[in-house]
C-alpha atoms as a PDB file:
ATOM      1  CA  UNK A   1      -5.947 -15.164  14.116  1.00  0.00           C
ATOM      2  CA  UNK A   2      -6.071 -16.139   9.991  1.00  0.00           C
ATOM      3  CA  UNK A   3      -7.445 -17.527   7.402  1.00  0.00           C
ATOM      4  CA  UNK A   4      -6.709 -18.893   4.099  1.00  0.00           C
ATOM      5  CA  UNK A   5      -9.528 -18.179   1.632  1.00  0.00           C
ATOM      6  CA  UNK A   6     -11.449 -21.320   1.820  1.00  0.00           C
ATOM      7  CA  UNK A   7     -10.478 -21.978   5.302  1.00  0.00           C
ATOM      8  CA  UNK A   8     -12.104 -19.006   6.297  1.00  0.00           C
ATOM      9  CA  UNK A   9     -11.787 -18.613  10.382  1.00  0.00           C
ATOM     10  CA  UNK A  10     -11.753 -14.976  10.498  1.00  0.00           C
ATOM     11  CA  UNK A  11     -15.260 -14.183   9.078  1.00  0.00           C
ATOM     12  CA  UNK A  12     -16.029 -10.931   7.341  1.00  0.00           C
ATOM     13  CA  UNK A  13     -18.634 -10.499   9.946  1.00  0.00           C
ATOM     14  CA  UNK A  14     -15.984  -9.713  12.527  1.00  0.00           C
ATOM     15  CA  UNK A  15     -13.813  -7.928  10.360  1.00  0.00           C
ATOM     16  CA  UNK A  16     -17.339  -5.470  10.204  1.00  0.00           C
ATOM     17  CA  UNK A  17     -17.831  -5.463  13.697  1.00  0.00           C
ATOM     18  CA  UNK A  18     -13.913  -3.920  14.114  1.00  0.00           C
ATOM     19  CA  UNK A  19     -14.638  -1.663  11.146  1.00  0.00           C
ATOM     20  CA  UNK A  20     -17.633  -0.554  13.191  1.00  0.00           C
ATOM     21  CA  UNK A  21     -15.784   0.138  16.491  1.00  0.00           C
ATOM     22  CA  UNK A  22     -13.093   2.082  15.017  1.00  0.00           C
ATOM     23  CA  UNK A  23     -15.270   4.555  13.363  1.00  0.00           C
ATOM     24  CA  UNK A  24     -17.027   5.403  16.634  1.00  0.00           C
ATOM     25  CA  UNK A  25     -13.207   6.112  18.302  1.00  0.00           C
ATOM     26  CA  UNK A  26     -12.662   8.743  15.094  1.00  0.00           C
ATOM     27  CA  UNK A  27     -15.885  10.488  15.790  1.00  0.00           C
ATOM     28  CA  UNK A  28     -14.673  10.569  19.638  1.00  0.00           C
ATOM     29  CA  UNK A  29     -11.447  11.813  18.586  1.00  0.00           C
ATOM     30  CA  UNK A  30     -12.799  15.385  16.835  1.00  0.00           C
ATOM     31  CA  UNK A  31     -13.460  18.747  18.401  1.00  0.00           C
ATOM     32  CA  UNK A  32     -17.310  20.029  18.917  1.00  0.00           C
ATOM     33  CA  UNK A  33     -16.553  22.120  15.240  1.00  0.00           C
ATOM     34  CA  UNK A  34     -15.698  18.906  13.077  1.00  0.00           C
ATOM     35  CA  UNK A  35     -12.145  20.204  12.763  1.00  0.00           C
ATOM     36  CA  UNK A  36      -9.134  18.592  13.540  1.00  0.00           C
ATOM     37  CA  UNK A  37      -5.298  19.219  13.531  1.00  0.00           C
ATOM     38  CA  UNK A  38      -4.893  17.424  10.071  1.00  0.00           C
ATOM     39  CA  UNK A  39      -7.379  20.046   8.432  1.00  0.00           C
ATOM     40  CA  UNK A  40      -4.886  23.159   9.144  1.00  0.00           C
ATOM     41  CA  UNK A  41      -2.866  21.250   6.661  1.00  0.00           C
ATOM     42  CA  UNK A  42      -4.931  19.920   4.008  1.00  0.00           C
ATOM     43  CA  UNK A  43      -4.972  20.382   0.159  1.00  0.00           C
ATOM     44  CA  UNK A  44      -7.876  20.474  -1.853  1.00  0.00           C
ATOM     45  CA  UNK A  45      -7.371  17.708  -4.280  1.00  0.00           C
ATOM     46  CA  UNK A  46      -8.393  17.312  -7.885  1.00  0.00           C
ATOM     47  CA  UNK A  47      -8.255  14.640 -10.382  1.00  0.00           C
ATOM     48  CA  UNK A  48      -4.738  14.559 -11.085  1.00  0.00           C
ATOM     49  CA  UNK A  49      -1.727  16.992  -9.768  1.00  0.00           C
ATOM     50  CA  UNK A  50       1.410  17.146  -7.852  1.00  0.00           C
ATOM     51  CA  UNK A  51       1.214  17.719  -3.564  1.00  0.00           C
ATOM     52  CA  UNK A  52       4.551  18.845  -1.753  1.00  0.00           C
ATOM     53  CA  UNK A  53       5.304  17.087   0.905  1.00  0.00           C
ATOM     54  CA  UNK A  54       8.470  18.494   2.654  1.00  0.00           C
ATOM     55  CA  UNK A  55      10.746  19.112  -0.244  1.00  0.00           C
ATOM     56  CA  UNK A  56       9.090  16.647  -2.794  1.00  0.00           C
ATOM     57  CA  UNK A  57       6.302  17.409  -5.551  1.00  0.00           C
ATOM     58  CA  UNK A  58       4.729  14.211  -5.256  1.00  0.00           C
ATOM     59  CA  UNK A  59       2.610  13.644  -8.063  1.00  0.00           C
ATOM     60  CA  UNK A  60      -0.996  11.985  -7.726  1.00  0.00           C
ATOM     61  CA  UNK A  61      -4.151  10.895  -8.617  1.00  0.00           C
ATOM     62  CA  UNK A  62      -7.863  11.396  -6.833  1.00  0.00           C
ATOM     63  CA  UNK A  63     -10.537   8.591  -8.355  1.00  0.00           C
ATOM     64  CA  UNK A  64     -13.909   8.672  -7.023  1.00  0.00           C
ATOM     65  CA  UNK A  65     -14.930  10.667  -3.762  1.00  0.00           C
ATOM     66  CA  UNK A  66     -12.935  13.160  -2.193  1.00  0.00           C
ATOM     67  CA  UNK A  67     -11.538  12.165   1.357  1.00  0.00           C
ATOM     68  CA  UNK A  68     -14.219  14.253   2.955  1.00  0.00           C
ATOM     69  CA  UNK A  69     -17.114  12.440   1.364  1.00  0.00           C
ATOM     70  CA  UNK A  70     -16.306   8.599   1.395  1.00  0.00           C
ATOM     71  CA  UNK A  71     -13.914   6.338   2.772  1.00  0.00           C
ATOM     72  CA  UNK A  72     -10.726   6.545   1.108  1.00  0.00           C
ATOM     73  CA  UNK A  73      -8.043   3.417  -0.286  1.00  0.00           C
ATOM     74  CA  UNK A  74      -4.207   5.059  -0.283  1.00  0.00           C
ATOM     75  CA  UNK A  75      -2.455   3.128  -2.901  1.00  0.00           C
ATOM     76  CA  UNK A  76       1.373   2.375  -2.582  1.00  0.00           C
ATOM     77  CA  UNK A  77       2.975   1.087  -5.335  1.00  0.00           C
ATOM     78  CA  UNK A  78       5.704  -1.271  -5.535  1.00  0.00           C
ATOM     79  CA  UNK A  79       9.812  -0.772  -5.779  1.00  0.00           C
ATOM     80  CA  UNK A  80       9.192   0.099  -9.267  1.00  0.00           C
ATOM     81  CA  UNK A  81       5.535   0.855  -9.600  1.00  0.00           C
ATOM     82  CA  UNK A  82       4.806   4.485  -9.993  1.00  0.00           C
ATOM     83  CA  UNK A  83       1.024   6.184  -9.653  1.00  0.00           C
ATOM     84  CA  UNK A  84       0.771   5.703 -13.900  1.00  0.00           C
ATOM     85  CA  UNK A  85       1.819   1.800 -13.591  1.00  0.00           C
ATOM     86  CA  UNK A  86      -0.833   0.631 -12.132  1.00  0.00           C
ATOM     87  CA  UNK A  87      -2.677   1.260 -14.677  1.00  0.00           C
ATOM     88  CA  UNK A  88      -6.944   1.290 -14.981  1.00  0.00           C
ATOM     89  CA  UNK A  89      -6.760  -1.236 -11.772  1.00  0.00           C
ATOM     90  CA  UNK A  90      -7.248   1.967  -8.941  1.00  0.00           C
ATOM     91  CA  UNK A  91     -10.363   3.350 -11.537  1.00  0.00           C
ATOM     92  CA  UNK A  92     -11.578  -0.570 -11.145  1.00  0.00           C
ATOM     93  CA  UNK A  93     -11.401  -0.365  -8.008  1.00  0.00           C
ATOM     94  CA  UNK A  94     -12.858   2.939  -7.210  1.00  0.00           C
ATOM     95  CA  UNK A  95     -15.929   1.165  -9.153  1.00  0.00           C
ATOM     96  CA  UNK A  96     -16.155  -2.171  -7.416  1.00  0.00           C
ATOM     97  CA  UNK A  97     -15.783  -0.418  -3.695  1.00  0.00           C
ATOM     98  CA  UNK A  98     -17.265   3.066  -4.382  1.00  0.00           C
ATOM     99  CA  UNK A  99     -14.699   4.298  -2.081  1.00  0.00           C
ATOM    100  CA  UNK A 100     -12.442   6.793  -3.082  1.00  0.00           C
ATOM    101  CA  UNK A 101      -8.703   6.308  -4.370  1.00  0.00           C
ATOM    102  CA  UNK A 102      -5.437   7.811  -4.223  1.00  0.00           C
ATOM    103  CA  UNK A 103      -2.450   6.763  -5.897  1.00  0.00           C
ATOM    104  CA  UNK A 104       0.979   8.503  -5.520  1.00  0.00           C
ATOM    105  CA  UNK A 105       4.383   8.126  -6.693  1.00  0.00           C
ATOM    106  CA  UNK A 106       7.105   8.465  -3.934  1.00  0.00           C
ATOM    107  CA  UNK A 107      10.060  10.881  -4.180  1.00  0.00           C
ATOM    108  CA  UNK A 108      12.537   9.051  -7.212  1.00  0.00           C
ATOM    109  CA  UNK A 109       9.682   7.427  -9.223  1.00  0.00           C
ATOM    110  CA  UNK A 110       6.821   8.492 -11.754  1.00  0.00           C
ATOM    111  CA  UNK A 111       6.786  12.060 -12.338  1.00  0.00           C
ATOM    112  CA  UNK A 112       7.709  12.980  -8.611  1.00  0.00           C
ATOM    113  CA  UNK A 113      11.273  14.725  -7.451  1.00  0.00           C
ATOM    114  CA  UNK A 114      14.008  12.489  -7.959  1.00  0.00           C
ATOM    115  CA  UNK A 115      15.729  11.608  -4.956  1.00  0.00           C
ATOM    116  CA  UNK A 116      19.420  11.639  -3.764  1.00  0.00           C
ATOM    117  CA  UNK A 117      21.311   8.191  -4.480  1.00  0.00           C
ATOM    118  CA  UNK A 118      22.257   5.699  -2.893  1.00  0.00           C
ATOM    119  CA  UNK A 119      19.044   5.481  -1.177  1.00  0.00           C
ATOM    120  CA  UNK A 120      19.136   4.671   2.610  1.00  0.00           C
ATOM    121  CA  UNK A 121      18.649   1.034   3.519  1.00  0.00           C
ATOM    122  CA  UNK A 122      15.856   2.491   5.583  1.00  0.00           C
ATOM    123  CA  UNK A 123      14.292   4.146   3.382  1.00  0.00           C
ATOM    124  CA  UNK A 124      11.190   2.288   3.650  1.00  0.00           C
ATOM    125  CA  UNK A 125      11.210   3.151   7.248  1.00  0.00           C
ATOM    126  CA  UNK A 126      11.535   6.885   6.095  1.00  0.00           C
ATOM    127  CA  UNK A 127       8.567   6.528   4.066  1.00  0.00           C
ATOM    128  CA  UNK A 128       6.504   4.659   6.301  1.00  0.00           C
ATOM    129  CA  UNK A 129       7.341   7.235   9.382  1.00  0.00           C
ATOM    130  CA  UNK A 130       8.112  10.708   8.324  1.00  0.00           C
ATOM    131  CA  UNK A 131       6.395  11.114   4.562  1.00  0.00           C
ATOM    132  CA  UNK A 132       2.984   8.994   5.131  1.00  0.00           C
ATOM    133  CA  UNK A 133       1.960  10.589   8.158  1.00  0.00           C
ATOM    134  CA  UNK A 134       2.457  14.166   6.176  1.00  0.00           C
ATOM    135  CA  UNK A 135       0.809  12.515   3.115  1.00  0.00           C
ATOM    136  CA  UNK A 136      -2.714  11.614   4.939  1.00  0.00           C
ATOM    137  CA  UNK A 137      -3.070  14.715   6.839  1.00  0.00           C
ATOM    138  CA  UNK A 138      -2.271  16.814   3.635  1.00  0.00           C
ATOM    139  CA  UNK A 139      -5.094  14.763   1.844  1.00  0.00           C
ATOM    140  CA  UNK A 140      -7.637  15.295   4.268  1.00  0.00           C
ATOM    141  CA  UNK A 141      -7.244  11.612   5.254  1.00  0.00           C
ATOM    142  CA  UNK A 142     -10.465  10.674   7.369  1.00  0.00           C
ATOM    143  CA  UNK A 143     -11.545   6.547   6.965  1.00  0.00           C
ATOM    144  CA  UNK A 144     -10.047   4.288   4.610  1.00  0.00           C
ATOM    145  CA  UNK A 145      -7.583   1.930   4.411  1.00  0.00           C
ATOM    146  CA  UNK A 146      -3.670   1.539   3.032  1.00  0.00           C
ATOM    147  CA  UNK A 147      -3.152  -0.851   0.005  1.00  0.00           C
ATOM    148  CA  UNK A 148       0.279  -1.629  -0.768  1.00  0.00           C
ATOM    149  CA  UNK A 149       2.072  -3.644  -3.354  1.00  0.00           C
ATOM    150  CA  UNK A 150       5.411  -5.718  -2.631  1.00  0.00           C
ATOM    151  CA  UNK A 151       7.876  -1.983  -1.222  1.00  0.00           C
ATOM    152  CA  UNK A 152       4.368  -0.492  -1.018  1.00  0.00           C
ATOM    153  CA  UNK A 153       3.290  -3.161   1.722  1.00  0.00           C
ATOM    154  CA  UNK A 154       6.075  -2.859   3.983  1.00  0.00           C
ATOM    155  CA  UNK A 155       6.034   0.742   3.844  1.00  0.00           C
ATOM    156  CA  UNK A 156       1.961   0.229   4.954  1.00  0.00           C
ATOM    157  CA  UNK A 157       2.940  -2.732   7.329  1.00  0.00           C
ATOM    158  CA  UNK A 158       5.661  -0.135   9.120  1.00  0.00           C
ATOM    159  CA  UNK A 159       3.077   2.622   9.398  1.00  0.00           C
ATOM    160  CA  UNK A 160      -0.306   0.704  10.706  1.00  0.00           C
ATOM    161  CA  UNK A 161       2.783  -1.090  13.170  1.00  0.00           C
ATOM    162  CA  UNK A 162       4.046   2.044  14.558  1.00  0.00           C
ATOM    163  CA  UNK A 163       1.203   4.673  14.245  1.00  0.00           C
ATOM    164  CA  UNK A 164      -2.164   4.168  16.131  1.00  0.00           C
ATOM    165  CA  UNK A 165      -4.151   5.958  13.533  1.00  0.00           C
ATOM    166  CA  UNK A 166      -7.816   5.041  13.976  1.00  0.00           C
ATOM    167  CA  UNK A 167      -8.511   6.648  10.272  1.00  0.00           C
ATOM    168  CA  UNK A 168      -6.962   3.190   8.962  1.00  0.00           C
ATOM    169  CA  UNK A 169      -9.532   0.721   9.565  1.00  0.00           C
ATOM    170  CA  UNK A 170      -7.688  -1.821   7.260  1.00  0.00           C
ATOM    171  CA  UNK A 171      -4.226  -3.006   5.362  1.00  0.00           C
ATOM    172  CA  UNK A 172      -4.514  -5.022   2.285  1.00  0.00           C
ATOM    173  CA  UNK A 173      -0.919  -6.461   1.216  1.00  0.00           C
ATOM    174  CA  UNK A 174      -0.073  -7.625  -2.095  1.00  0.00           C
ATOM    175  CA  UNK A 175       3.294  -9.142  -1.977  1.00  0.00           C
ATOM    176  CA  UNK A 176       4.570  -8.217   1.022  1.00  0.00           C
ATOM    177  CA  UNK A 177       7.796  -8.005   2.124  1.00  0.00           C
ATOM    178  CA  UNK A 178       8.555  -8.559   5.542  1.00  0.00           C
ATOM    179  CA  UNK A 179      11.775 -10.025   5.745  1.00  0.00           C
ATOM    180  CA  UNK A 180      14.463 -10.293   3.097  1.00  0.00           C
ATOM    181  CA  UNK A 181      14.872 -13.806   1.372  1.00  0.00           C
ATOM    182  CA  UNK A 182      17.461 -15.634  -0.952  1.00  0.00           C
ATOM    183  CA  UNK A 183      14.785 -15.316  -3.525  1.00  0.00           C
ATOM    184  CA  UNK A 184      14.123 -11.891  -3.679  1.00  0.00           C
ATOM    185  CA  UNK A 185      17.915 -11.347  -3.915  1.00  0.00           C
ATOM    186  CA  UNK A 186      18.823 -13.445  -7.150  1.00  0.00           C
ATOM    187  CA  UNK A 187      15.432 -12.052  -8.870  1.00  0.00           C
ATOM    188  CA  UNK A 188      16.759  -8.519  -8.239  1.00  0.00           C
ATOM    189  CA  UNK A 189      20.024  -9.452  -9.302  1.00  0.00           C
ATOM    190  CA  UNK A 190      18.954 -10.797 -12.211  1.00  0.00           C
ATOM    191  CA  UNK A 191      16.604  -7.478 -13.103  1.00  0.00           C
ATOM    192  CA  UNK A 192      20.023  -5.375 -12.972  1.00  0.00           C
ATOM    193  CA  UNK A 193      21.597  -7.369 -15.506  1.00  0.00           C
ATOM    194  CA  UNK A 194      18.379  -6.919 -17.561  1.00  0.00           C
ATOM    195  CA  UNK A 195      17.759  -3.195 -17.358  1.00  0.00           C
ATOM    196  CA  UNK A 196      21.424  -2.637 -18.139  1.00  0.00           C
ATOM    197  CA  UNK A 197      21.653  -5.418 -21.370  1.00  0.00           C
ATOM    198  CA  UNK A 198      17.997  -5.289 -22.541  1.00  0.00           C
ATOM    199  CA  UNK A 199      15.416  -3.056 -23.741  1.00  0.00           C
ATOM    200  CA  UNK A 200      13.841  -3.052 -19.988  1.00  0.00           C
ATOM    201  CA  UNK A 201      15.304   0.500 -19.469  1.00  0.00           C
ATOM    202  CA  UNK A 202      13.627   2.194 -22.556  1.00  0.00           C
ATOM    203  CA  UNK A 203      10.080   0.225 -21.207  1.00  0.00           C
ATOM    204  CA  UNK A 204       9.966   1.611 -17.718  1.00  0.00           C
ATOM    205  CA  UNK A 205      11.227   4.967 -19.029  1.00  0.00           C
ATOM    206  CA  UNK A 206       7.326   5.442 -19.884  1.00  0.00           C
ATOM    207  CA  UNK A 207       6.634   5.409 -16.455  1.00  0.00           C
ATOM    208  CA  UNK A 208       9.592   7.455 -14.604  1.00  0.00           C
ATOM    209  CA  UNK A 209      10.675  10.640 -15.753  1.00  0.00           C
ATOM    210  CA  UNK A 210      14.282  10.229 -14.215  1.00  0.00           C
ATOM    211  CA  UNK A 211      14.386   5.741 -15.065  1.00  0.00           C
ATOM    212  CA  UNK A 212      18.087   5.387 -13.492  1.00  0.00           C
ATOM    213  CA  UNK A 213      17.107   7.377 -10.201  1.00  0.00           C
ATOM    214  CA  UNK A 214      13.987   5.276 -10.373  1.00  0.00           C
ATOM    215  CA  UNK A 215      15.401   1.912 -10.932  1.00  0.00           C
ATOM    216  CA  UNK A 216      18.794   1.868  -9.122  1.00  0.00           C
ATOM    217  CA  UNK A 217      17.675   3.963  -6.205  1.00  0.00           C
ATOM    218  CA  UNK A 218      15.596   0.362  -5.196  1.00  0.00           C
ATOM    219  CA  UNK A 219      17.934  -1.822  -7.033  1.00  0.00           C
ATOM    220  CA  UNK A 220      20.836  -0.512  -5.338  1.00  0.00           C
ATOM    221  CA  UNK A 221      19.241  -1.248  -1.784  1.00  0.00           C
ATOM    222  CA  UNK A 222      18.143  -4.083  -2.231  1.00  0.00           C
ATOM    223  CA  UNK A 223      21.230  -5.329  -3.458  1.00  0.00           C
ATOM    224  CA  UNK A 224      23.526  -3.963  -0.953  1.00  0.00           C
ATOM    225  CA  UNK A 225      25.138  -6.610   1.320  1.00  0.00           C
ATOM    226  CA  UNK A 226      23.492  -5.194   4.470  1.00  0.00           C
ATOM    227  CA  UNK A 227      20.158  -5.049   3.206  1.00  0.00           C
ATOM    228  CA  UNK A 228      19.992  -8.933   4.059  1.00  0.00           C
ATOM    229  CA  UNK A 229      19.675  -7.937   7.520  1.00  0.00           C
ATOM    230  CA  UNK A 230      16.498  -5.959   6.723  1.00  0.00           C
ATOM    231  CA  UNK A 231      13.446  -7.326   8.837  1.00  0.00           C
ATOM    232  CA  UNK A 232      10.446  -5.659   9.736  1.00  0.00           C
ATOM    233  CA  UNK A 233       8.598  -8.328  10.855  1.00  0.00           C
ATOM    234  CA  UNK A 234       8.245  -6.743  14.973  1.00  0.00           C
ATOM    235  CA  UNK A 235       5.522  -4.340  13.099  1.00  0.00           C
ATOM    236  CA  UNK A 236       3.479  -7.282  12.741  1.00  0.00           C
ATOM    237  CA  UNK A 237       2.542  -7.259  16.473  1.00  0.00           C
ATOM    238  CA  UNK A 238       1.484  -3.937  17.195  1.00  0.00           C
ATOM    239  CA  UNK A 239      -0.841  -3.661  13.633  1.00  0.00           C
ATOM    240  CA  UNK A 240      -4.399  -3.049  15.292  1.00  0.00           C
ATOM    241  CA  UNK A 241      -6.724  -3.285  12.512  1.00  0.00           C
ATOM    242  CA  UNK A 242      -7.588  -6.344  10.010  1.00  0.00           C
ATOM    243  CA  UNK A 243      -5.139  -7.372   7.047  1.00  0.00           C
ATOM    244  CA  UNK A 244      -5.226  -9.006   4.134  1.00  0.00           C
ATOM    245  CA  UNK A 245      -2.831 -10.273   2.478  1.00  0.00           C
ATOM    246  CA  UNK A 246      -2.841 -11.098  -1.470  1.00  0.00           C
ATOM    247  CA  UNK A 247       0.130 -13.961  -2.702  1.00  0.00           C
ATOM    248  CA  UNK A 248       0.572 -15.534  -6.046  1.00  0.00           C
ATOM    249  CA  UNK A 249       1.976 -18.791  -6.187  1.00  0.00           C
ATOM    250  CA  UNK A 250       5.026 -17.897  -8.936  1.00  0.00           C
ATOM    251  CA  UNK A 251       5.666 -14.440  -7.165  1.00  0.00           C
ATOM    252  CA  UNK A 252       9.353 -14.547  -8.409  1.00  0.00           C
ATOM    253  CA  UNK A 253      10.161 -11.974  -5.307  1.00  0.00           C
ATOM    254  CA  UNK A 254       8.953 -13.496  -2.351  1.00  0.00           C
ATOM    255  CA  UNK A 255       7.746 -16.960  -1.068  1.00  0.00           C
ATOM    256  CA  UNK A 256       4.871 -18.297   1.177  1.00  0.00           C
ATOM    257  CA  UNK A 257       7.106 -17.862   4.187  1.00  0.00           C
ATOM    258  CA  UNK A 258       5.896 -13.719   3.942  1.00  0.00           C
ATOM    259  CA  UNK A 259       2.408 -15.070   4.769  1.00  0.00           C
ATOM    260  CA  UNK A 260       3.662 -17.424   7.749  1.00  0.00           C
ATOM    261  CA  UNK A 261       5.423 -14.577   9.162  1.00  0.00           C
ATOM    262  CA  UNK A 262       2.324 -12.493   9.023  1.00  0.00           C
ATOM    263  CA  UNK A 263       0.165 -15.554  10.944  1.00  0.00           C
ATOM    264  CA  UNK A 264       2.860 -16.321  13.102  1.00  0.00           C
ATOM    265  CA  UNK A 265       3.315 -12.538  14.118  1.00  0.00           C
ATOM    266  CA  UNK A 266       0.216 -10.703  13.678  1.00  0.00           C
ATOM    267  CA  UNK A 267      -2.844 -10.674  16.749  1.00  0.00           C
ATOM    268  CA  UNK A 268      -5.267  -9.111  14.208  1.00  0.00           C
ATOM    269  CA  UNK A 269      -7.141 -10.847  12.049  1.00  0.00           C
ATOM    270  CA  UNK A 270      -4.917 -12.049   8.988  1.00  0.00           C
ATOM    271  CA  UNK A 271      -7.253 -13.297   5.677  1.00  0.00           C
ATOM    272  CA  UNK A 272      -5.193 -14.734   3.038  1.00  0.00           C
ATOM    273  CA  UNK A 273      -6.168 -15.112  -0.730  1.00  0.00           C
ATOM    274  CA  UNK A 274      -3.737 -17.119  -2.900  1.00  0.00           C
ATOM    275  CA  UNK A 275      -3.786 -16.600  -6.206  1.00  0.00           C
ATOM    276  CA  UNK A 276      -2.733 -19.695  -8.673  1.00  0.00           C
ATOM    277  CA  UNK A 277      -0.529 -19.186 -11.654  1.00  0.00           C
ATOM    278  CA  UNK A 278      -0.005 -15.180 -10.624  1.00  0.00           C
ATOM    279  CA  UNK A 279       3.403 -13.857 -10.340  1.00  0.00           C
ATOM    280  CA  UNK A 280       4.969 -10.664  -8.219  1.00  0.00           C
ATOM    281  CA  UNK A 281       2.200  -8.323  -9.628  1.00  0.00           C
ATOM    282  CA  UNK A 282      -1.390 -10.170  -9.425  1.00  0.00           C
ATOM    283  CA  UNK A 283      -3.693  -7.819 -10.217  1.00  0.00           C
ATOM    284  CA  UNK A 284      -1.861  -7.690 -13.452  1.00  0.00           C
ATOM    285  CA  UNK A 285      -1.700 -11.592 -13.625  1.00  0.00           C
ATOM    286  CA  UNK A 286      -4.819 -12.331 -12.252  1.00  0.00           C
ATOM    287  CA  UNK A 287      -6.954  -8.947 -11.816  1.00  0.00           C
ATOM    288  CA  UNK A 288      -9.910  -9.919 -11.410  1.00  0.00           C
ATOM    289  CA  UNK A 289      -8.918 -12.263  -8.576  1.00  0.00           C
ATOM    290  CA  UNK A 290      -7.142  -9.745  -7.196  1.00  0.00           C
ATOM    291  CA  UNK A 291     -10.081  -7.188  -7.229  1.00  0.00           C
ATOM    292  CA  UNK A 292     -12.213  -9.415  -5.891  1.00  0.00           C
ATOM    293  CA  UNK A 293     -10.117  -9.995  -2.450  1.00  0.00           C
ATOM    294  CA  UNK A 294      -9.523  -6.950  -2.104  1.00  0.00           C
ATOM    295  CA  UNK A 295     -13.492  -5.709  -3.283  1.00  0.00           C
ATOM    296  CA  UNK A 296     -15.142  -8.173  -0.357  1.00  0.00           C
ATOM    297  CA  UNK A 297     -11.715  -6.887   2.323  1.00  0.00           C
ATOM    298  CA  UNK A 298     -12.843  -3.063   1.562  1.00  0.00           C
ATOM    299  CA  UNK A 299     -17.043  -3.811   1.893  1.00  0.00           C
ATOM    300  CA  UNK A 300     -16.204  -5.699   5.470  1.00  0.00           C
ATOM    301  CA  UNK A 301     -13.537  -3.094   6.724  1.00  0.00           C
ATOM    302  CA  UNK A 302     -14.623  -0.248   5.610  1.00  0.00           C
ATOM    303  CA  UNK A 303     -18.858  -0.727   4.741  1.00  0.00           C
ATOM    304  CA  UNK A 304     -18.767   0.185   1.312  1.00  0.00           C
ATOM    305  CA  UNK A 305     -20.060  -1.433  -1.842  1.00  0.00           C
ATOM    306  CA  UNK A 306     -20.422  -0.446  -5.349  1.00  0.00           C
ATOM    307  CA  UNK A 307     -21.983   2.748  -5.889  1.00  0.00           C
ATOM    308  CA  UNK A 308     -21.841   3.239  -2.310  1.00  0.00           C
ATOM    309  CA  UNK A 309     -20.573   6.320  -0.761  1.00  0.00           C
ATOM    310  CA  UNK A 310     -20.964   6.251   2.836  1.00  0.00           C
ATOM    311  CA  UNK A 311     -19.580   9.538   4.778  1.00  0.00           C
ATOM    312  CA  UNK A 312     -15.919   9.520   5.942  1.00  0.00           C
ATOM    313  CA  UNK A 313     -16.836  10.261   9.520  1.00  0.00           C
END
């Protein structure tokens, strides 16, 4: 089942009535004491720190509500993104939803450990299978939902397809990847030849302590012959909980045929807000747009609203 924004068929009322039933199935899920396995492993989490998460200092921030009072959105950034590159959009967030926020940087970008290079060509997979599932329970994870930009998407997309977790009542996608396309090649291609002839390096060095491990660790994938082969579109099928999915109409990276994939694969309910003039990174290009989608996705999914800050359980 989707929708286009404006061609609404999924209605937020039944995205509610999902978000409703999935909270009852955590509450049946925990022990008479309110404790559950992920608590043995939890940090306490302040404003801004690192978390280790198997051998990787993982560096973070906490906006808004801790995971034990309200809801919480778990940002994942994109193939270059890093928790400081997104900028005041998770604080804008945490203000339109009330929720809480979490932002990260994976192993190899931000502040975080660098990681060993070449990358896997799975290494999405690895993210989305063995460091997530650590991630959440070491946060306390308890409601929310996963919001993912462009490398950030698929890695949600792969977890919410492979994990029944009834904590994640909700995926929003900006970008998504879901197959590779001839697109997404020659604009990566093209990046290379501008971080290694242009000032681009010395930019994104603001936001990555180690910029080569950061930029050719994803560059390098991407750009490997048998990347093309990539597809993660079988997730699709076995995601149990709404989506939303966020597309500008000049995203250099990726086409409209992510969003067909996602309606021709998906049985969950698939809303889809495309955003005019907006390029790979619309809440930059269009933010207040973006916020919005993804403002009216988090109130229906999760039943929060500005200022609100319903319990996690």
């Amino acid at each position: 089942m989707a929708s286009f924004r404006g061609v609404r068929r999924t209605s937020y009322d039944v995205l509610s009535h999902i978000a409703r039933i999935s909270r009852f199935r955590i509450g049946s899920l925990r022990d008479p004491s309110g404790m559950t396995e992920q608590d043995q492993d939890m940090t306490t989490l302040t404003a801004q720190g690192f978390l280790t998460v198997g051998a990787a200092h993982l560096e973070y921030r906490m906006i808004g509500p801790s995971p034990e009072n309200a809801p919480t959105i778990v940002m994942l950034h994109e193939g270059l993104g890093s928790t400081k590159l997104w900028g005041d959009f998770p604080d804008q967030l945490q203000a339109a939803t009330g929720a809480g926020v979490f932002v990260y940087s994976r192993a190899g970008y931000g502040a975080s450990t660098p990681v060993k290079l070449p990358r896997p060509l799975d290494y999405m997979h690895v993210e989305a299978l063995d460091v997530l599932p650590k991630l959440l329970d070491k946060i306390g994870f308890r409601r929310g939902m996963l919001l993912g930009h462009s490398d950030g998407a698929s890695i949600a997309t792969i977890y919410a397809g492979s994990h029944q977790d009834h904590r994640v009542q909700g995926l929003a996608l900006i970008a998504p990847h879901f197959i590779v396309e001839d697109i997404s090649i020659a604009s990566i291609a093209q990046i290379r030849t501008a971080y290694e002839t242009t000032n681009l390096k010395g930019k994104l060095s603001r936001w990555h302590r180690d910029v080569d491990n950061a930029f050719y660790g994803w560059n390098g994938a991407w750009l490997d012959p048998d990347f093309r082969q990539w597809d993660i579109s079988e997730y699709l099928a076995y995601i149990r909980v709404p989506v939303a999915i966020l597309q500008g109409t000049n995203d250099q990276y990726g086409t409209m045929r992510q969003v067909e994939i996602a309606q021709e694969e998906c049985y969950c309910p698939v809303d889809v807000t495309v955003i005019p003039q907006a390029g790979h990174q619309p809440h930059r290009d269009a933010p207040e747009a973006t916020l919005d989608a993804i403002k009216d996705f988090a109130s229906a999914v999760l039943q929060v609203g500005s200022g609100s800050h319903r319990g996690a359980a």
